[in-house]
C-alpha atoms as a PDB file:
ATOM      1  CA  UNK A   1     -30.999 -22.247  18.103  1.00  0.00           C
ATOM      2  CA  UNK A   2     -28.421 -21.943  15.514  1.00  0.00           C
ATOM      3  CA  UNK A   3     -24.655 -20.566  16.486  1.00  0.00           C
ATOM      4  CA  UNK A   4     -24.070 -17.208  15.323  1.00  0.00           C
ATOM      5  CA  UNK A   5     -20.832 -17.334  13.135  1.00  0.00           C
ATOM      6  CA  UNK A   6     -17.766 -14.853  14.521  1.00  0.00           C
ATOM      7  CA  UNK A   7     -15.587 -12.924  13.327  1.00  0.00           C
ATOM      8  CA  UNK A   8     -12.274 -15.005  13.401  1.00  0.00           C
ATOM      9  CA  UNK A   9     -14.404 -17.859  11.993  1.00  0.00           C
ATOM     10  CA  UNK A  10     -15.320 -15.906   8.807  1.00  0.00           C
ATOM     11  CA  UNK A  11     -12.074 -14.560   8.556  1.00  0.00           C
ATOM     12  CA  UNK A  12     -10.127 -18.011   8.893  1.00  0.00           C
ATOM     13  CA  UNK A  13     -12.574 -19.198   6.361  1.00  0.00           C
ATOM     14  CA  UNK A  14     -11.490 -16.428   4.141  1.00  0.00           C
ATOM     15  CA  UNK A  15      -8.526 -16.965   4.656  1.00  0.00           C
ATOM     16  CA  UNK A  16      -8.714 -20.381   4.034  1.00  0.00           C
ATOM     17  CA  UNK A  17     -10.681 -20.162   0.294  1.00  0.00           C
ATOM     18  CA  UNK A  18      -7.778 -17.542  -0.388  1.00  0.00           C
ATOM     19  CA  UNK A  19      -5.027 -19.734   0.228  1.00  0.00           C
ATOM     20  CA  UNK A  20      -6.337 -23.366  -1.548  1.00  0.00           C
ATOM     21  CA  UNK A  21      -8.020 -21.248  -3.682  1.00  0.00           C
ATOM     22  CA  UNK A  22      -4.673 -20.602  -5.553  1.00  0.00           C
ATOM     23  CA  UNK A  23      -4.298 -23.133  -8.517  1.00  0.00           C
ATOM     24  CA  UNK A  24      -1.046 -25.186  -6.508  1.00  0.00           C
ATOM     25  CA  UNK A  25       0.206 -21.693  -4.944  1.00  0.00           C
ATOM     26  CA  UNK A  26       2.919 -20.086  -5.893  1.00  0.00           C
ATOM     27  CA  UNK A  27       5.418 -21.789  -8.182  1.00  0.00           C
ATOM     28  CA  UNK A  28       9.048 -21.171  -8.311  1.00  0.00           C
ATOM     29  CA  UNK A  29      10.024 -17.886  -9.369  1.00  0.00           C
ATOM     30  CA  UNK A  30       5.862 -16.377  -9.153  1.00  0.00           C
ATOM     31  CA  UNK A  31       5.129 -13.510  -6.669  1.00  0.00           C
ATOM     32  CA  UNK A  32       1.912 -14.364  -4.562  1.00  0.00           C
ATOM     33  CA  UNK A  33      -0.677 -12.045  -5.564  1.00  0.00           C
ATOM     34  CA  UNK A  34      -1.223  -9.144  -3.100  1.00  0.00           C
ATOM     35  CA  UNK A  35      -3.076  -9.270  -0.162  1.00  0.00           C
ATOM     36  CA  UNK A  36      -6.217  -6.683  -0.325  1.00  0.00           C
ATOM     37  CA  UNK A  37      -6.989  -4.488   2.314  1.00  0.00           C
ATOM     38  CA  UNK A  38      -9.129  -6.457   5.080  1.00  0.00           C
ATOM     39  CA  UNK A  39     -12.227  -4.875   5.800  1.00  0.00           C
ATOM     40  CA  UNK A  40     -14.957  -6.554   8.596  1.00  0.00           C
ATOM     41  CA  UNK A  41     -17.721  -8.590   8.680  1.00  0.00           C
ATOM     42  CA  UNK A  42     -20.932  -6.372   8.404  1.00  0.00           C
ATOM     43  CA  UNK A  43     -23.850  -9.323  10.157  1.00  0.00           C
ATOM     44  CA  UNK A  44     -21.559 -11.856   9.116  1.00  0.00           C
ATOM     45  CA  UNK A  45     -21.409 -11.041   5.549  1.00  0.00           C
ATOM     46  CA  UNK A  46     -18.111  -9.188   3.826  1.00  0.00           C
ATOM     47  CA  UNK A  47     -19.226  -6.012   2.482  1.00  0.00           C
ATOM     48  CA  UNK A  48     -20.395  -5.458  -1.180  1.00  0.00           C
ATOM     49  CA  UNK A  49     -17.007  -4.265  -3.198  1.00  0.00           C
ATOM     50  CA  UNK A  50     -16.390  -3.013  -6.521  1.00  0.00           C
ATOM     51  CA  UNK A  51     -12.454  -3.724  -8.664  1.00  0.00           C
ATOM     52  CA  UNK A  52     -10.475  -0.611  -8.003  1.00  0.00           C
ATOM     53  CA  UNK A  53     -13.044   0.902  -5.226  1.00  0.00           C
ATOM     54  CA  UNK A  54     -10.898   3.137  -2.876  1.00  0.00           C
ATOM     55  CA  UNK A  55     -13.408   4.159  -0.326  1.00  0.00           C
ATOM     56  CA  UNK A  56     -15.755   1.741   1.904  1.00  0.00           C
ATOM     57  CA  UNK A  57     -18.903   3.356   4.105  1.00  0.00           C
ATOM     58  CA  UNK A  58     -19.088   0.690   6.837  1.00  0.00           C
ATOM     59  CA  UNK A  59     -22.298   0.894   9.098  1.00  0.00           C
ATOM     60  CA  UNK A  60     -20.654   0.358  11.675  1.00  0.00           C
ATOM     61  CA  UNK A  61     -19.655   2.286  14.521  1.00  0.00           C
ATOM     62  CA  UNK A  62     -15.803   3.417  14.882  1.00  0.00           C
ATOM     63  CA  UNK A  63     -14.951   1.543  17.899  1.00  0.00           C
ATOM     64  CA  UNK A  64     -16.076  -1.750  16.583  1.00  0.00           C
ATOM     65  CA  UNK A  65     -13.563  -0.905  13.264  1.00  0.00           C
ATOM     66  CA  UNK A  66     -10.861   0.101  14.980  1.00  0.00           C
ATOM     67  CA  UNK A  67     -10.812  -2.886  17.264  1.00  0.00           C
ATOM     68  CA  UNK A  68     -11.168  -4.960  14.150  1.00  0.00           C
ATOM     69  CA  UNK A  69      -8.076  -3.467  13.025  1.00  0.00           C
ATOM     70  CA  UNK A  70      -5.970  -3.623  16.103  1.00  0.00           C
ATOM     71  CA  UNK A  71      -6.701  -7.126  16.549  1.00  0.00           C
ATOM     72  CA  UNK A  72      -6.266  -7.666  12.800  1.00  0.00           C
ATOM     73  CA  UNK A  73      -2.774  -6.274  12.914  1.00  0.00           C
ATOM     74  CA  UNK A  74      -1.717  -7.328  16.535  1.00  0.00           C
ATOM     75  CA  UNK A  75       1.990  -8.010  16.626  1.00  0.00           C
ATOM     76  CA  UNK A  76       2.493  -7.920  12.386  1.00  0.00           C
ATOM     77  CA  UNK A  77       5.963  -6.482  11.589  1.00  0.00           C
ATOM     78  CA  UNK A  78       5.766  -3.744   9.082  1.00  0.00           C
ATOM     79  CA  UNK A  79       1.973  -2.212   9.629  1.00  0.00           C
ATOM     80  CA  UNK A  80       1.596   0.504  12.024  1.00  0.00           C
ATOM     81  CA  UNK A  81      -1.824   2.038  13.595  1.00  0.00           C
ATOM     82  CA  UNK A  82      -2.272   5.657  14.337  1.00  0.00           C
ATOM     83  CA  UNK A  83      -4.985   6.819  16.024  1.00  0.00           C
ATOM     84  CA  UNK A  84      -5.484  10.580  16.625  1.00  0.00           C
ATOM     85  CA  UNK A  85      -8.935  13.101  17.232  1.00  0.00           C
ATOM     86  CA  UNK A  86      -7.511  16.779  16.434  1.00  0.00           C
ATOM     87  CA  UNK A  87      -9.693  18.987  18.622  1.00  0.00           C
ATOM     88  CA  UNK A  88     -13.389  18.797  17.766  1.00  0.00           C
ATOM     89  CA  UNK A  89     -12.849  16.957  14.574  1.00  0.00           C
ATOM     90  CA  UNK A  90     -14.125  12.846  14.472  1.00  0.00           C
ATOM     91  CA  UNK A  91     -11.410  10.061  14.990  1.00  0.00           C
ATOM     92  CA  UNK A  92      -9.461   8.886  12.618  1.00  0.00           C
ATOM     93  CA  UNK A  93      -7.060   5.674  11.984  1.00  0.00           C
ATOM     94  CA  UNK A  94      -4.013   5.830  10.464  1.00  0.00           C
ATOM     95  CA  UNK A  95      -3.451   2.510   9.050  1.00  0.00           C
ATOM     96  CA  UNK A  96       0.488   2.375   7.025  1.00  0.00           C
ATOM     97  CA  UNK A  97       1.693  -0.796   5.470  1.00  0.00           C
ATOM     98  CA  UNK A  98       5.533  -1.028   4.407  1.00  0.00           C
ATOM     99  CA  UNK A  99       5.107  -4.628   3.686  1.00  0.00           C
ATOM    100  CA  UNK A 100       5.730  -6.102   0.074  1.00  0.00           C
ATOM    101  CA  UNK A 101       3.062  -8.676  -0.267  1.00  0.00           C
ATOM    102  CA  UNK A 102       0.034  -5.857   0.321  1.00  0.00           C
ATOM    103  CA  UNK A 103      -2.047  -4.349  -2.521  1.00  0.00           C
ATOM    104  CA  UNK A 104      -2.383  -1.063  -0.284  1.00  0.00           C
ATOM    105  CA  UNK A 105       0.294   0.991   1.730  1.00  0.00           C
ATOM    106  CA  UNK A 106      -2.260   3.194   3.741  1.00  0.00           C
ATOM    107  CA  UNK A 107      -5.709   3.096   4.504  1.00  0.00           C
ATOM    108  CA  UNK A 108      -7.684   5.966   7.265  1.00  0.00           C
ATOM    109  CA  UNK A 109     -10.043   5.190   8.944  1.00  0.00           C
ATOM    110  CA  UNK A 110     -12.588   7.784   9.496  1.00  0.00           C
ATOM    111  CA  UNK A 111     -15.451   8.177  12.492  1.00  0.00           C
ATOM    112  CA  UNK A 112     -18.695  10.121  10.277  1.00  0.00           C
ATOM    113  CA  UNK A 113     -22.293  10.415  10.928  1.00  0.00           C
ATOM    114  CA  UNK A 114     -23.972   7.270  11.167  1.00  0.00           C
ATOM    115  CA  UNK A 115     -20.887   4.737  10.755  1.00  0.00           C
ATOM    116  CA  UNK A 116     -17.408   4.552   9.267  1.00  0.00           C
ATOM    117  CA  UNK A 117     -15.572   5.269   6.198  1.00  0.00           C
ATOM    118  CA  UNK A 118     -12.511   3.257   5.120  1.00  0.00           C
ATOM    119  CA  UNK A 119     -10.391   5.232   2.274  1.00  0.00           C
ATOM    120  CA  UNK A 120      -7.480   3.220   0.967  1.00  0.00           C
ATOM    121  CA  UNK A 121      -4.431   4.332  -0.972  1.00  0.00           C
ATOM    122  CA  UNK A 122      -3.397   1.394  -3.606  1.00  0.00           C
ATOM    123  CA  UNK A 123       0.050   0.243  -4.428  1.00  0.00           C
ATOM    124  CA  UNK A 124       0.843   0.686  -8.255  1.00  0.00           C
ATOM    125  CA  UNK A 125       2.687  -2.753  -9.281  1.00  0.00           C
ATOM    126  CA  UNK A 126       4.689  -2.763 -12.744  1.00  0.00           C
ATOM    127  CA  UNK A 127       6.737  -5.030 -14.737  1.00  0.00           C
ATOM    128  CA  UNK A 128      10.344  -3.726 -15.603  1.00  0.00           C
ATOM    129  CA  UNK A 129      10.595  -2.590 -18.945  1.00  0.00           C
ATOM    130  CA  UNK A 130      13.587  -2.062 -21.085  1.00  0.00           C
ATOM    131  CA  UNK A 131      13.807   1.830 -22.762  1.00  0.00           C
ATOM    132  CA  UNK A 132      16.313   2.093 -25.405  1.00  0.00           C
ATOM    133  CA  UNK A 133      16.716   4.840 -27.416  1.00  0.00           C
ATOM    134  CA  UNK A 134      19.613   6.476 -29.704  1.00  0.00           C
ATOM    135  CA  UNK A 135      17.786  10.053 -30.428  1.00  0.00           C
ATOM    136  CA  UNK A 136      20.057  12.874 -28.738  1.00  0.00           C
ATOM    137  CA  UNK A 137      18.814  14.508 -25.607  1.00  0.00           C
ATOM    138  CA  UNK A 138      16.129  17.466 -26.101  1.00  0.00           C
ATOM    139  CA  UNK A 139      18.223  20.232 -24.205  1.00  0.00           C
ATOM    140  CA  UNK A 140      21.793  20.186 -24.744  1.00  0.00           C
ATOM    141  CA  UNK A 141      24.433  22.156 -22.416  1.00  0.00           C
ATOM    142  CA  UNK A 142      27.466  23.452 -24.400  1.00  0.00           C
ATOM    143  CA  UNK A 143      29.639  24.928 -21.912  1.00  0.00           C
ATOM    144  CA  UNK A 144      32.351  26.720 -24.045  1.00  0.00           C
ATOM    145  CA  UNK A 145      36.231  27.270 -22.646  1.00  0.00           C
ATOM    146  CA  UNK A 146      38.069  30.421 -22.849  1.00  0.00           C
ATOM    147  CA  UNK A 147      41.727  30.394 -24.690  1.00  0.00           C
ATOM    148  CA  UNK A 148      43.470  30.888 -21.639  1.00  0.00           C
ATOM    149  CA  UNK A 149      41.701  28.577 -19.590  1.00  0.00           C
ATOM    150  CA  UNK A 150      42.611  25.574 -22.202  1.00  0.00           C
ATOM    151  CA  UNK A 151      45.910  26.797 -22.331  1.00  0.00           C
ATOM    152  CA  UNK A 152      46.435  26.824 -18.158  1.00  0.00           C
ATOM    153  CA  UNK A 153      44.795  23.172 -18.836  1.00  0.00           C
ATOM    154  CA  UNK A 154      47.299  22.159 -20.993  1.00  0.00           C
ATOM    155  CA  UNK A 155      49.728  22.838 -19.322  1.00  0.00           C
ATOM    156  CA  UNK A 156      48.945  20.887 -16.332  1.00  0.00           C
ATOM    157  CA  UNK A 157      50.159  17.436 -15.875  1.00  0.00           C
ATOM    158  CA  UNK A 158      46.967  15.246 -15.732  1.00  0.00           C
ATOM    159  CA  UNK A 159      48.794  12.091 -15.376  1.00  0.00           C
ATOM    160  CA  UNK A 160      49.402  10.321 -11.953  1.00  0.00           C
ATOM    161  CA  UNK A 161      52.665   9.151 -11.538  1.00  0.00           C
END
């Protein structure tokens, strides 16, 4: 009989491919690329995922996900779990990243009809970019001054001695 392979296994093997992957890491002066959002093993297998898909339908129940996440983010500064059931509504995870090196800074976790859905809210990376411009501004305010207030003005000392 053949072992059945975990959870952490896959994962550290993931993990693993992810990090030698990398042609010699990152150099001096490069960012690591972001780290995805970490979704579980469905029978061993990561699930099927499209670039730029936002929203996962795991068949799996919500339990099982939300223990994946817990134990996924045991004890990791800057990710926080919320978990909350408003009265008669399903369960839902509140999953909030404030950490730099993710590709996502939320995710919820929603308990539906036969599984889970995983919904994930990207963080938009951009270069700096240098705007320069000499045109004048499109609205101008030209706030005039009476006589006598230029006068009262003028004849105030504006000078610190």
């Amino acid at each position: 009989m053949r072992p059945q392979p975990t959870l952490r296994l896959a994962l550290a093997a993931a993990l693993a491919v992810l990090t030698l992957g990398l042609p010699g890491g990152a150099g001096a002066g490069e960012q690591a690329p972001p780290e995805p959002f970490p979704l579980p093993m469905i029978g061993g297998k990561p699930p099927a995922i499209a670039p730029g898909q936002k929203l996962f339908r795991l068949p799996l129940g919500f339990a099982r996900v939300a223990s994946f996440y817990r134990e996924q983010f045991r004890g990791t500064a800057g990710v926080t779990l919320t978990e909350r059931a408003p009265d008669g509504a399903p369960r839902e995870l509140l999953v909030r990243s404030l950490r730099t090196t993710d590709a996502w800074a939320k995710a919820v976790i929603r308990e539906v009809e036969g599984g889970t859905t995983v919904e994930v809210t990207p963080v938009l990376r951009a270069d700096a970019q240098d705007v320069k411009g000499g045109a004048r501004p499109l609205v101008q305010l030209v706030i005039g001054r009476s006589d006598e207030a230029r006068k009262a003005a003028e004849s105030i000392d504006h000078l610190e001695r």
